[in-house]
C-alpha atoms as a PDB file:
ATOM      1  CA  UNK A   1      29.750  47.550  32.254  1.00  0.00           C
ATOM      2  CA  UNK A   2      29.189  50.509  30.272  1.00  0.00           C
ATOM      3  CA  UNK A   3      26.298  52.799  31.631  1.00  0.00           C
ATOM      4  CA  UNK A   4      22.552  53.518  30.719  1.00  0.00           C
ATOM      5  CA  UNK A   5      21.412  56.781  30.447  1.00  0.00           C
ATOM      6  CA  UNK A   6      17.912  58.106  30.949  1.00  0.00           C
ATOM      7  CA  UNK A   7      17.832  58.282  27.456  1.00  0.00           C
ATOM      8  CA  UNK A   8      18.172  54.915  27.274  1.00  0.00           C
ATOM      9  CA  UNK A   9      14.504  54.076  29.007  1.00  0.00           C
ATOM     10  CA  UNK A  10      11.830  52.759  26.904  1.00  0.00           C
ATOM     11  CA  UNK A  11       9.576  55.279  28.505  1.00  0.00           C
ATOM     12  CA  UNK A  12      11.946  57.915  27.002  1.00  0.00           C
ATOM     13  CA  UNK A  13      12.050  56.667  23.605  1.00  0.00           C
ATOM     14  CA  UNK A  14       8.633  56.370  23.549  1.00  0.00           C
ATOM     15  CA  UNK A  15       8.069  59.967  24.104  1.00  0.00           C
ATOM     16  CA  UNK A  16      11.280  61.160  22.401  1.00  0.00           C
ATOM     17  CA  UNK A  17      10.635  58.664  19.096  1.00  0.00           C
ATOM     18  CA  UNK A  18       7.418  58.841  18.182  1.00  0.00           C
ATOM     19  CA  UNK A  19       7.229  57.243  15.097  1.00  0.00           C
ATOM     20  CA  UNK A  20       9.163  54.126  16.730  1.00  0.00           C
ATOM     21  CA  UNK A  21      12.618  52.243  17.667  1.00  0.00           C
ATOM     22  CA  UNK A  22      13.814  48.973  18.185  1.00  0.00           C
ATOM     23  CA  UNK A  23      16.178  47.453  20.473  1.00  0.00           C
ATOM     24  CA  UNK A  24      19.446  45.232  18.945  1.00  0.00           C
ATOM     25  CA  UNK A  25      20.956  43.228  21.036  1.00  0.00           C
ATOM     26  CA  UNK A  26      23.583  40.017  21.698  1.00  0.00           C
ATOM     27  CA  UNK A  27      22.382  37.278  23.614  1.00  0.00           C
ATOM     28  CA  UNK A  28      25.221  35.102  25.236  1.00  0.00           C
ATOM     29  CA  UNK A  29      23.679  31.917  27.090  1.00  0.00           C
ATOM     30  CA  UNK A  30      20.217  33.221  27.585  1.00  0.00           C
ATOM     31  CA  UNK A  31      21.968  36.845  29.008  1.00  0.00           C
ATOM     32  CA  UNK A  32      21.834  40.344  26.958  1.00  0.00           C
ATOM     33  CA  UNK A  33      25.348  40.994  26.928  1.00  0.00           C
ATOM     34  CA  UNK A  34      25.019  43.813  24.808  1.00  0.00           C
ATOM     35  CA  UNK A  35      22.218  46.028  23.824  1.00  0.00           C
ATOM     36  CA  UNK A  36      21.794  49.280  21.668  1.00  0.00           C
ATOM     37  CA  UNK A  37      17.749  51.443  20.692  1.00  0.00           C
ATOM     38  CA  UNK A  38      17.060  51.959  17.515  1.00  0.00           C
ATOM     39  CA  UNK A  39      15.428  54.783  16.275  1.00  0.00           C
ATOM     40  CA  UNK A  40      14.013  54.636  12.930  1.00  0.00           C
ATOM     41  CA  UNK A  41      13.983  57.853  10.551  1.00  0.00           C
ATOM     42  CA  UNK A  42      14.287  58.641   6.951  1.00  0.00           C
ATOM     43  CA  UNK A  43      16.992  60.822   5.769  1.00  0.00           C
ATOM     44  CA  UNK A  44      16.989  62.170   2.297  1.00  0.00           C
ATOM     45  CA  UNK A  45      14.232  60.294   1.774  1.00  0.00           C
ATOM     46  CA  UNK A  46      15.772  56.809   2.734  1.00  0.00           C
ATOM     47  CA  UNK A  47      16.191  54.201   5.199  1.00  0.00           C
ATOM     48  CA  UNK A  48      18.029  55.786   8.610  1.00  0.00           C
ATOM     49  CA  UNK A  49      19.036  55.072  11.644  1.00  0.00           C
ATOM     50  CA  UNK A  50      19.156  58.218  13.971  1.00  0.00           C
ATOM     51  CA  UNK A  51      19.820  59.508  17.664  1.00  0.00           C
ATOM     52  CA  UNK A  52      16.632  61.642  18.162  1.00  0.00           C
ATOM     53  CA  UNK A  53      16.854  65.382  19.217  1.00  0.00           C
ATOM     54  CA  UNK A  54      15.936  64.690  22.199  1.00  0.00           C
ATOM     55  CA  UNK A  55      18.201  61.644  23.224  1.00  0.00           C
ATOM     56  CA  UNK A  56      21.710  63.323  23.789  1.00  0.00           C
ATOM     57  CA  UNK A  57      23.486  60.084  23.761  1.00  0.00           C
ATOM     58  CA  UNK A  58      22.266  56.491  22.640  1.00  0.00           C
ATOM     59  CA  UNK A  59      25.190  54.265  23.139  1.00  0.00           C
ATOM     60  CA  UNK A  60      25.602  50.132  23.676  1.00  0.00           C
ATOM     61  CA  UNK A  61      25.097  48.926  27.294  1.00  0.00           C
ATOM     62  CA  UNK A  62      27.563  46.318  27.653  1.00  0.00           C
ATOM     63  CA  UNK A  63      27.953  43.466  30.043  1.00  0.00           C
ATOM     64  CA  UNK A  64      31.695  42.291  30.163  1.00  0.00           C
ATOM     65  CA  UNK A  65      33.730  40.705  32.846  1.00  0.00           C
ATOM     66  CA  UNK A  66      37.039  39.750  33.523  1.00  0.00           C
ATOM     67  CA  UNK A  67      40.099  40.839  35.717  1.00  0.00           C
ATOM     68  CA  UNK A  68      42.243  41.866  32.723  1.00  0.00           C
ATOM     69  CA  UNK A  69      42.659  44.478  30.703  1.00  0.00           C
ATOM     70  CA  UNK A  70      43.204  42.759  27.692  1.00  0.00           C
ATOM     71  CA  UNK A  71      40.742  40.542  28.187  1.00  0.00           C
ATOM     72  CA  UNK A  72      38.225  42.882  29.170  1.00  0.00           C
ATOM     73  CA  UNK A  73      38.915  45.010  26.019  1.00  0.00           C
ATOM     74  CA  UNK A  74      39.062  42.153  23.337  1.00  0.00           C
ATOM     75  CA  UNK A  75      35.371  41.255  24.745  1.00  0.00           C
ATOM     76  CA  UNK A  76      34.214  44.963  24.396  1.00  0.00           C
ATOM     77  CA  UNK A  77      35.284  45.162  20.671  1.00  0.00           C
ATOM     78  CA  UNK A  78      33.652  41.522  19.723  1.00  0.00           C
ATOM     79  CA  UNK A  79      30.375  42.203  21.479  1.00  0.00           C
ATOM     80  CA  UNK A  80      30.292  46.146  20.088  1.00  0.00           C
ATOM     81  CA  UNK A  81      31.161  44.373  16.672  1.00  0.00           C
ATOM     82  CA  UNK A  82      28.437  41.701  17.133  1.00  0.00           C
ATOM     83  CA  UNK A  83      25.884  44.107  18.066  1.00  0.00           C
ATOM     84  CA  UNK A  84      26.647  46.519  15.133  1.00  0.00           C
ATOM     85  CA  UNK A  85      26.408  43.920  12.348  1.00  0.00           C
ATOM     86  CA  UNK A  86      22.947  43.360  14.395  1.00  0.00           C
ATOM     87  CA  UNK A  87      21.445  46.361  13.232  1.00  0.00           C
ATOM     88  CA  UNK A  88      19.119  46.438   9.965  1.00  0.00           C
ATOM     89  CA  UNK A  89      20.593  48.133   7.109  1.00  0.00           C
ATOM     90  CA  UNK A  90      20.036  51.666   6.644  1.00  0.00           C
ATOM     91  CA  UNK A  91      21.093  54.671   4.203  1.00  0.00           C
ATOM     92  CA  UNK A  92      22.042  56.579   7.021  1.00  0.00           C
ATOM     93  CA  UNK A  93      22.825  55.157  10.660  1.00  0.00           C
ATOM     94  CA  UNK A  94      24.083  57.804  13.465  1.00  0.00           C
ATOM     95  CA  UNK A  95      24.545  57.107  17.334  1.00  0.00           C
ATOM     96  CA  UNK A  96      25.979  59.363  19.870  1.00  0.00           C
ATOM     97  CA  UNK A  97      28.376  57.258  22.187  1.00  0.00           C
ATOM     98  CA  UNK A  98      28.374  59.237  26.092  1.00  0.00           C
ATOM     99  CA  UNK A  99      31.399  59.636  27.836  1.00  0.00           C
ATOM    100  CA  UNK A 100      31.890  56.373  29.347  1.00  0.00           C
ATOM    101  CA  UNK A 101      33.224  55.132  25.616  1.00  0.00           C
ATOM    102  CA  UNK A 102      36.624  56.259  25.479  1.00  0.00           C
ATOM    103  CA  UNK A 103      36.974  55.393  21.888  1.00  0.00           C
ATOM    104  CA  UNK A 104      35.023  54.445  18.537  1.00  0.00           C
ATOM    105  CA  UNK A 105      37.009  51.595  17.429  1.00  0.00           C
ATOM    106  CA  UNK A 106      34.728  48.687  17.371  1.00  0.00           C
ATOM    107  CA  UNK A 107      32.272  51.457  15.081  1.00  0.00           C
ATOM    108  CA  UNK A 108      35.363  52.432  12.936  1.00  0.00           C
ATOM    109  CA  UNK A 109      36.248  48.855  11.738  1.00  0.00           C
ATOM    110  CA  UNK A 110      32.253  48.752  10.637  1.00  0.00           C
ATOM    111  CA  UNK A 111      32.317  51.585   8.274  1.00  0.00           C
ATOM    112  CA  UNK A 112      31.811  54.228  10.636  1.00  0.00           C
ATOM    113  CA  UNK A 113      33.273  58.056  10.443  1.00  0.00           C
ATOM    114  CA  UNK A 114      33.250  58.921  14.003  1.00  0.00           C
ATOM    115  CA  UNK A 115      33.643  62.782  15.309  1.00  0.00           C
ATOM    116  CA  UNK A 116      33.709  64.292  18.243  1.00  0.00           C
ATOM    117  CA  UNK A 117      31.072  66.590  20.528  1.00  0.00           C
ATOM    118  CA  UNK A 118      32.420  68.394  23.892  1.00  0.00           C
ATOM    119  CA  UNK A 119      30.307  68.776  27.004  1.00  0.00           C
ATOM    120  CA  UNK A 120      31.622  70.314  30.464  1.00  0.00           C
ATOM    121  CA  UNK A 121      31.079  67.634  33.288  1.00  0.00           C
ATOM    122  CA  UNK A 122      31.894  68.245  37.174  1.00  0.00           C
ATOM    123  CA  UNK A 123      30.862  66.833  40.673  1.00  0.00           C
ATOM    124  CA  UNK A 124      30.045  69.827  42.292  1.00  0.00           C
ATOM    125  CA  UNK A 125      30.281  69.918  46.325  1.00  0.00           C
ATOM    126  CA  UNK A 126      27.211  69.553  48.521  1.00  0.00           C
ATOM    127  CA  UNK A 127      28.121  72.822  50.920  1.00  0.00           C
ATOM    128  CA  UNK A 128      26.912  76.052  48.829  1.00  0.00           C
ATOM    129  CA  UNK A 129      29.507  78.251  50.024  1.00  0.00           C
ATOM    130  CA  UNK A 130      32.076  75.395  48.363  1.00  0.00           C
ATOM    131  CA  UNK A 131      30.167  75.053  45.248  1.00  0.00           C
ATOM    132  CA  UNK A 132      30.212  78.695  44.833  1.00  0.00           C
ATOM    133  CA  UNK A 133      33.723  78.829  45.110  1.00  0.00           C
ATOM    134  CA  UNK A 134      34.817  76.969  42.717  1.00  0.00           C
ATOM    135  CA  UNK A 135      33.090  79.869  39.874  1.00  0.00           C
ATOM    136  CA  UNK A 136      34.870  82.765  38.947  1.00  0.00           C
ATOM    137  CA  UNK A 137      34.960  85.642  40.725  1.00  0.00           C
ATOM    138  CA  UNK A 138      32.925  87.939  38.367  1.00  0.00           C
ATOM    139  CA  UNK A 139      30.187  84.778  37.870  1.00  0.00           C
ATOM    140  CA  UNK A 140      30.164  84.723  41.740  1.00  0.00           C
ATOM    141  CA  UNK A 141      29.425  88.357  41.747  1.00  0.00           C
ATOM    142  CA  UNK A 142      26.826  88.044  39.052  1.00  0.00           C
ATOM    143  CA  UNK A 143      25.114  85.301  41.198  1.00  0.00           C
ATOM    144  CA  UNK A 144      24.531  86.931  44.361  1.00  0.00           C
ATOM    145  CA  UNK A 145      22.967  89.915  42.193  1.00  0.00           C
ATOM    146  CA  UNK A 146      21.049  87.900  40.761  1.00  0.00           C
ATOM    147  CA  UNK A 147      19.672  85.965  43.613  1.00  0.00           C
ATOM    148  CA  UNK A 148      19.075  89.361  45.481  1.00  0.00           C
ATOM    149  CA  UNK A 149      16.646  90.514  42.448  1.00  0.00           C
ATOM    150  CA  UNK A 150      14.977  86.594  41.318  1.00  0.00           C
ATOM    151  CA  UNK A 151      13.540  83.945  42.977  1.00  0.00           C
ATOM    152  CA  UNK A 152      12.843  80.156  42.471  1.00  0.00           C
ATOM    153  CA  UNK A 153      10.193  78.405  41.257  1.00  0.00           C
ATOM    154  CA  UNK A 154       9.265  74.993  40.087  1.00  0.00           C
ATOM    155  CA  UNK A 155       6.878  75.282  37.201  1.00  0.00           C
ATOM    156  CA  UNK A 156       4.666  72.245  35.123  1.00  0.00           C
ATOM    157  CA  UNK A 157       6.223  71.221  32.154  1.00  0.00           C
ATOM    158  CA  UNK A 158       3.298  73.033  30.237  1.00  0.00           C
ATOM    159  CA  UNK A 159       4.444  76.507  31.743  1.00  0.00           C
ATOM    160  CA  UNK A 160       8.058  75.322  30.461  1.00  0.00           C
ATOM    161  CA  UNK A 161       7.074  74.717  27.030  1.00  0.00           C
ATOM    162  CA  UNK A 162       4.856  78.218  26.933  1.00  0.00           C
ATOM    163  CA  UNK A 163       8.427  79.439  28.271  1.00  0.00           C
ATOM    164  CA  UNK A 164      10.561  78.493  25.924  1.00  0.00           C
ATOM    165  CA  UNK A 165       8.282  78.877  22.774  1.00  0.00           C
ATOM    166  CA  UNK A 166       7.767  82.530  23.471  1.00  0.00           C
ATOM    167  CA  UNK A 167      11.537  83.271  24.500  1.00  0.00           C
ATOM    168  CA  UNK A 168      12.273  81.011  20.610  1.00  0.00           C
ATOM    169  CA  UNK A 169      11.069  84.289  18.809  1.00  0.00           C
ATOM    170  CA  UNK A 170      10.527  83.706  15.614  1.00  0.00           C
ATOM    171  CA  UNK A 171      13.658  81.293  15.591  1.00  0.00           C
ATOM    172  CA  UNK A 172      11.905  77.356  14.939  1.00  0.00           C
ATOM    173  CA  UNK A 173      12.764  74.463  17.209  1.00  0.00           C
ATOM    174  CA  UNK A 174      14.719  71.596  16.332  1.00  0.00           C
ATOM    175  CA  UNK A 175      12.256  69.099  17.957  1.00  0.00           C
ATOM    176  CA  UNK A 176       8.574  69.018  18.584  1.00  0.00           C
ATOM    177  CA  UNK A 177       7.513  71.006  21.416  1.00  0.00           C
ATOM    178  CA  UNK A 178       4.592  69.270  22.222  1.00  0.00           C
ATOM    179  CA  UNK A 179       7.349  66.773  23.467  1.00  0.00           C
ATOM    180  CA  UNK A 180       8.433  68.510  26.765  1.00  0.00           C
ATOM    181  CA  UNK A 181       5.461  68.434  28.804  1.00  0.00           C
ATOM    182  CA  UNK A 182       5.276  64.924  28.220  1.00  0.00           C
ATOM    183  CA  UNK A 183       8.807  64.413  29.132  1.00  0.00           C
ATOM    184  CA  UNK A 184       8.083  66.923  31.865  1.00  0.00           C
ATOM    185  CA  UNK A 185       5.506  64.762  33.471  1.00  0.00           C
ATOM    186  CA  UNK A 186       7.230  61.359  32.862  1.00  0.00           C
ATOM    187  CA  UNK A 187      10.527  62.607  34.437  1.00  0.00           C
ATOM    188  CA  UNK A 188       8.801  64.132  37.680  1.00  0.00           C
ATOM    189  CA  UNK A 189       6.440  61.248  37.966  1.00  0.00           C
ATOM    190  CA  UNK A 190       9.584  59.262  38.226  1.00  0.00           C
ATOM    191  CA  UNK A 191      11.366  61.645  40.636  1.00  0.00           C
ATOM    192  CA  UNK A 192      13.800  62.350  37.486  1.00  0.00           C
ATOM    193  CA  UNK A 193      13.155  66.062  36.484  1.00  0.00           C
ATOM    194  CA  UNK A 194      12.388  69.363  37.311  1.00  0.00           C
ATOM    195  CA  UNK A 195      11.437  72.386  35.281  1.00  0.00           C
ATOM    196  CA  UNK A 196      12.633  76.139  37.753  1.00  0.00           C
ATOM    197  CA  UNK A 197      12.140  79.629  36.900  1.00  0.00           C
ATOM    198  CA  UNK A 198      14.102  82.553  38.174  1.00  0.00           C
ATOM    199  CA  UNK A 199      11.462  85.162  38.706  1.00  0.00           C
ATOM    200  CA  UNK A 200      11.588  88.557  39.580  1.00  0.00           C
ATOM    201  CA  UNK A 201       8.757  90.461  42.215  1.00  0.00           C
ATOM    202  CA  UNK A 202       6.676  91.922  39.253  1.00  0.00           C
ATOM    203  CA  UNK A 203       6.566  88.180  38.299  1.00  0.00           C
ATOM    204  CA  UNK A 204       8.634  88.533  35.489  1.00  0.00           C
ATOM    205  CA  UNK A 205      10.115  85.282  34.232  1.00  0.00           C
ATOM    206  CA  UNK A 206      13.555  85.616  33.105  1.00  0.00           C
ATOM    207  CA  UNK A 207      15.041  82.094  32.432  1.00  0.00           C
ATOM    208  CA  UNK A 208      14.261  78.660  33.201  1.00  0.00           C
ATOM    209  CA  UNK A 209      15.704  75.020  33.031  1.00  0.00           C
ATOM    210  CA  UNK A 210      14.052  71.988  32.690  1.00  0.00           C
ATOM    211  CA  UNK A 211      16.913  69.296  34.107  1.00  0.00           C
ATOM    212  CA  UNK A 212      16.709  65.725  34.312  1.00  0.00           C
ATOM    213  CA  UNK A 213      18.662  62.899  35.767  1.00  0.00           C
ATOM    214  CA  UNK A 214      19.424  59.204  36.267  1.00  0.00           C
ATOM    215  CA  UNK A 215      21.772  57.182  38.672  1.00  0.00           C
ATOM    216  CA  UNK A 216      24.974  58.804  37.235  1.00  0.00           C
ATOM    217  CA  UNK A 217      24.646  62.218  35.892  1.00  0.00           C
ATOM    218  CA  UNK A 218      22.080  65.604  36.246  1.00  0.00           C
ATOM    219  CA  UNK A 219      22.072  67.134  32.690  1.00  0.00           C
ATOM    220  CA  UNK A 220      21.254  70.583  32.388  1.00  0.00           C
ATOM    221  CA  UNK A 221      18.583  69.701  29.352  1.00  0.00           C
ATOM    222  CA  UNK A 222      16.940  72.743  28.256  1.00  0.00           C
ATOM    223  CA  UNK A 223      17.263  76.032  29.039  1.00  0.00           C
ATOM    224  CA  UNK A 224      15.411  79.464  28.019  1.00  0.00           C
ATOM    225  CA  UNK A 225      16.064  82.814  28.958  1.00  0.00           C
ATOM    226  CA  UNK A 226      13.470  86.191  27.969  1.00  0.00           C
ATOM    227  CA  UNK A 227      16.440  87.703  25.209  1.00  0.00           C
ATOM    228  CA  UNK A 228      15.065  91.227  26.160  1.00  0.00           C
ATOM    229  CA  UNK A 229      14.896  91.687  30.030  1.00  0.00           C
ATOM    230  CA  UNK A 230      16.673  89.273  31.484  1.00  0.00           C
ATOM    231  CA  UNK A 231      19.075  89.556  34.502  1.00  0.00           C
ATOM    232  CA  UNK A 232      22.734  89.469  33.450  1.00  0.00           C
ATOM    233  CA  UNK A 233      23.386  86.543  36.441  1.00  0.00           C
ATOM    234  CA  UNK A 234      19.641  84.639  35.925  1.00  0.00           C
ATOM    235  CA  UNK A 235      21.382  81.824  33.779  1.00  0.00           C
ATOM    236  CA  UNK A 236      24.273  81.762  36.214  1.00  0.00           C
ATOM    237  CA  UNK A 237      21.812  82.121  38.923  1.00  0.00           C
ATOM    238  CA  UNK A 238      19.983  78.640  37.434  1.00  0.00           C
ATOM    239  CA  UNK A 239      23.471  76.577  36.908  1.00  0.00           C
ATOM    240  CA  UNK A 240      24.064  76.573  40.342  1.00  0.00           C
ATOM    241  CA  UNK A 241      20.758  75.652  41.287  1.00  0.00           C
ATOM    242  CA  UNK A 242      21.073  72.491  38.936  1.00  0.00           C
ATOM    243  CA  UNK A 243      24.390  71.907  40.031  1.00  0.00           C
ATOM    244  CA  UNK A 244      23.409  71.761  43.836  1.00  0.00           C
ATOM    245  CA  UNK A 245      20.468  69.408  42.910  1.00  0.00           C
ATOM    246  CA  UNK A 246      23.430  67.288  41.280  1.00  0.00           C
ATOM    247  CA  UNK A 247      25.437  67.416  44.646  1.00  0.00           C
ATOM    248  CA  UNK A 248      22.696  66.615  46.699  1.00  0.00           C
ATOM    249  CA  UNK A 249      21.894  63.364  44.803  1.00  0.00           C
ATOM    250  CA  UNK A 250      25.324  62.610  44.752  1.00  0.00           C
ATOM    251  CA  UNK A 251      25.549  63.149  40.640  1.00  0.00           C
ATOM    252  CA  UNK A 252      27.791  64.140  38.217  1.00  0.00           C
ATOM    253  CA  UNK A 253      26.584  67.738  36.225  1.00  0.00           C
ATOM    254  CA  UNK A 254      26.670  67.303  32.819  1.00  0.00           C
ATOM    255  CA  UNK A 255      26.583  71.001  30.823  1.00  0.00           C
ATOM    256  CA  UNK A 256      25.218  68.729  28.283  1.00  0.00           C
ATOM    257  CA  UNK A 257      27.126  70.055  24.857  1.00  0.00           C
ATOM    258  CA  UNK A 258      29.333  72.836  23.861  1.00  0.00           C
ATOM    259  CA  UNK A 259      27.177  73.863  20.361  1.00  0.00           C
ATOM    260  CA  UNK A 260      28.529  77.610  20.414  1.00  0.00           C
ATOM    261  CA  UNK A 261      31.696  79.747  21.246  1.00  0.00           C
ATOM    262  CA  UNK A 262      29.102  81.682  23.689  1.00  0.00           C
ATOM    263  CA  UNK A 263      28.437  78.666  25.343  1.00  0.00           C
ATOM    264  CA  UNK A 264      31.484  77.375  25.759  1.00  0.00           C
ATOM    265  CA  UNK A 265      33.033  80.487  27.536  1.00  0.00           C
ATOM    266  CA  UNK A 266      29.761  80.653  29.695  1.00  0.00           C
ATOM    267  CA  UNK A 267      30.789  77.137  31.038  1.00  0.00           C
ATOM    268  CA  UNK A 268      33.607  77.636  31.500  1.00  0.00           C
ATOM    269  CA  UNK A 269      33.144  80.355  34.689  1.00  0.00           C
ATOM    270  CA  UNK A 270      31.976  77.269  36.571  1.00  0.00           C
ATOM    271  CA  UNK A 271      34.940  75.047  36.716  1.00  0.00           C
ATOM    272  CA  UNK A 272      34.617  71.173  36.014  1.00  0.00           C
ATOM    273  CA  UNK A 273      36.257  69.364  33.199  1.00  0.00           C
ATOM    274  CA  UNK A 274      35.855  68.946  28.902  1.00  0.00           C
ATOM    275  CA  UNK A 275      34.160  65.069  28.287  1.00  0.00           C
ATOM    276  CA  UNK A 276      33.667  63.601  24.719  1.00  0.00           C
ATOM    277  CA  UNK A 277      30.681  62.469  23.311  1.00  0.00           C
ATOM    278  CA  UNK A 278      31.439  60.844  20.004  1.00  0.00           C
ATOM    279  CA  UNK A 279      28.765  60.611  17.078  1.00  0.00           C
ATOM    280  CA  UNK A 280      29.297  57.556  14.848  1.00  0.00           C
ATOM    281  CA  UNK A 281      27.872  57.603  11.513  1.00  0.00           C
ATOM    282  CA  UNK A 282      27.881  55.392   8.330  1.00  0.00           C
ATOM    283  CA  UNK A 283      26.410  56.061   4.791  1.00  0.00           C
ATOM    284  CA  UNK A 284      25.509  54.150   2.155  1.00  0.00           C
ATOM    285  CA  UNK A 285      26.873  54.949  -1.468  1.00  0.00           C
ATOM    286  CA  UNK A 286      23.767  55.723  -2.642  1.00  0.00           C
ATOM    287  CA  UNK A 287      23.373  58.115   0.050  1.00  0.00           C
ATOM    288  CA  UNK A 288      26.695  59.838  -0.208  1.00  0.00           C
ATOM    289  CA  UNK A 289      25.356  60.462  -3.715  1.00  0.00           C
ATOM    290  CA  UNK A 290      22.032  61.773  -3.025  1.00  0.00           C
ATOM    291  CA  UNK A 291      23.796  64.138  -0.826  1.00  0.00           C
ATOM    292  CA  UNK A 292      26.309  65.342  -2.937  1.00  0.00           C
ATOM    293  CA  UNK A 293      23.731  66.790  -5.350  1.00  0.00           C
ATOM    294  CA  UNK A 294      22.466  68.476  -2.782  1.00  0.00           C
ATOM    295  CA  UNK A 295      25.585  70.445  -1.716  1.00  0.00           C
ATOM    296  CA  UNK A 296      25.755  71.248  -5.196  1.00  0.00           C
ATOM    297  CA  UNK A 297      22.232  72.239  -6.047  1.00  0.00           C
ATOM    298  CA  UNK A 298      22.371  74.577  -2.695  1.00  0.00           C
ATOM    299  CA  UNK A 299      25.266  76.262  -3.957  1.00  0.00           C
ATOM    300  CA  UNK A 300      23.607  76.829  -7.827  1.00  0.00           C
ATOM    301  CA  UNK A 301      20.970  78.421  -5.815  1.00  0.00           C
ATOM    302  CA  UNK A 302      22.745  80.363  -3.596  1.00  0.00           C
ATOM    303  CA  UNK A 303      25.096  81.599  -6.658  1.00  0.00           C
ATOM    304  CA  UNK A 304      21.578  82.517  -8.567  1.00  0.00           C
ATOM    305  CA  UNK A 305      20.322  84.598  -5.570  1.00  0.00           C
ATOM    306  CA  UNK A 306      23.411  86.303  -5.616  1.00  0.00           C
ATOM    307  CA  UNK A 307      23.348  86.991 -10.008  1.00  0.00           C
ATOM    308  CA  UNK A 308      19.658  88.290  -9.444  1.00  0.00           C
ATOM    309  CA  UNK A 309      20.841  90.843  -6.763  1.00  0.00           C
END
């Protein structure tokens, strides 16, 4: 059986898709054997199909037995299959598959381009002194600074989102802010979040996490730091805190994406293991079209900014 995620609750989606999904599904003698949300969008002005910002993976949960492995895969294609042809039609249909899908095969014979996205996963020990020694040396060092100059401190989700607008700058947010109190309060309601800060004694904030969780994993959702005074190990100094939560719920700690070179060699001071998540997408004609001419117009106008200079 392929896992649900948190993002997967209709509580979730309701916060995280505002403007509305659907479920599609594959009913097998009066059991779902195979069930996928919806979210509906427009994309260049058309029909879509989209994994929201704030759902970092939206894949099937399938129900398949057998003793097999054959058998067991031959069932996973047919019901993936069944479930995609399920789905309205749309211009534009993306869905981010977690880790437990160790291929896009059953998307790929549908029409679907499938690429990949990297995350850092681990199971981090309960015992500090063990979970801290699985970091680097210089991390490590960094830490214990850090925690000699900060302190810990759960905050409301509204503090968070003051947070991490402020720290934004004048940079904009891919997603609408309003959205993480409410997933703030939904979470901890549900014993499924927390939002920490890593103060200093003036009562200077200079990061903060929001994480949430479900039975399987702890992702390390959103994170802020102040870009002018903030502690070289306060980050670092979060992680772990995040990562023992994970440990003492028995969870796997999911970095939740690589999106930069930065990032990527920040993670990788903690140890664990690289895990996929694919994104499957499929266009229509009409929308490869549409956005064609828009590559092309972009570049006209970048080429005219350039001529006027």
């Amino acid at each position: 059986m392929v896992q649900q995620t948190i993002f997967h609750e209709s509580w979730w989606l309701d916060i995280a898709a505002p403007d509305g999904w659907d479920v599609a599904s594959v009913v097998s003698g009066g059991e779902v054997m195979a069930s996928i949300p919806w979210v509906r969008s427009r994309s260049l002005n058309m029909p879509a199909m989209i994994t929201p910002a704030l759902c970092r993976v939206l894949h099937p949960v399938v129900v398949v037995r057998g003793n097999k492995k054959e058998s067991v895969n031959r069932a996973l294609l047919g019901l993936v299959g069944d479930l995609i042809d399920s789905l309205p039609a749309a211009d534009f249909s993306q869905f981010v598959l977690g880790p437990d899908w160790t291929d896009a095969l059953a998307w790929q014979t549908r029409g679907f381009r499938a690429r990949p996205l990297y995350t850092y996963v681990t199971h981090p020990p309960r015992d500090d002194a063990a979970l801290l020694d699985q970091i680097r040396d210089t991390t490590r060092r960094v830490i214990r600074r850090a925690r000699e100059a900060l302190t810990l401190e759960d905050v409301s989700g509204e503090a968070f989102t003051e947070l991490y607008a402020r720290f934004l700058g004048d940079a904009r947010p891919y997603f609408s802010l309003d959205r993480i109190a409410l997933l703030h309060a939904a979470t901890t309601a549900r014993d499924q979040g927390r939002a920490i800060v890593a103060r200093d004694a003036t009562g200077q904030v200079h990061s903060a996490v929001f994480m949430v969780w479900d039975a399987h994993n702890l992702y390390y959702f959103m994170t802020t730091r102040d870009p002018e005074r903030a502690h070289a190990g306060a980050v670092a100094m979060l992680v772990v805190e995040a990562m023992g939560e994970a440990a003492r719920r028995g969870l796997c700690f999911d970095f939740d994406g690589i999106t930069t070179p930065e990032r990527l060699r920040f993670m990788v001071n903690f140890g664990g293991t690289v895990a996929t998540r694919m994104i499957v997408e499929r266009t229509s004609p009409l929308y490869d079209a549409a956005s064609g001419i828009r590559r092309v117009a972009r570049r006209l106008r970048g080429k005219s900014l350039v001529l006027a200079d």
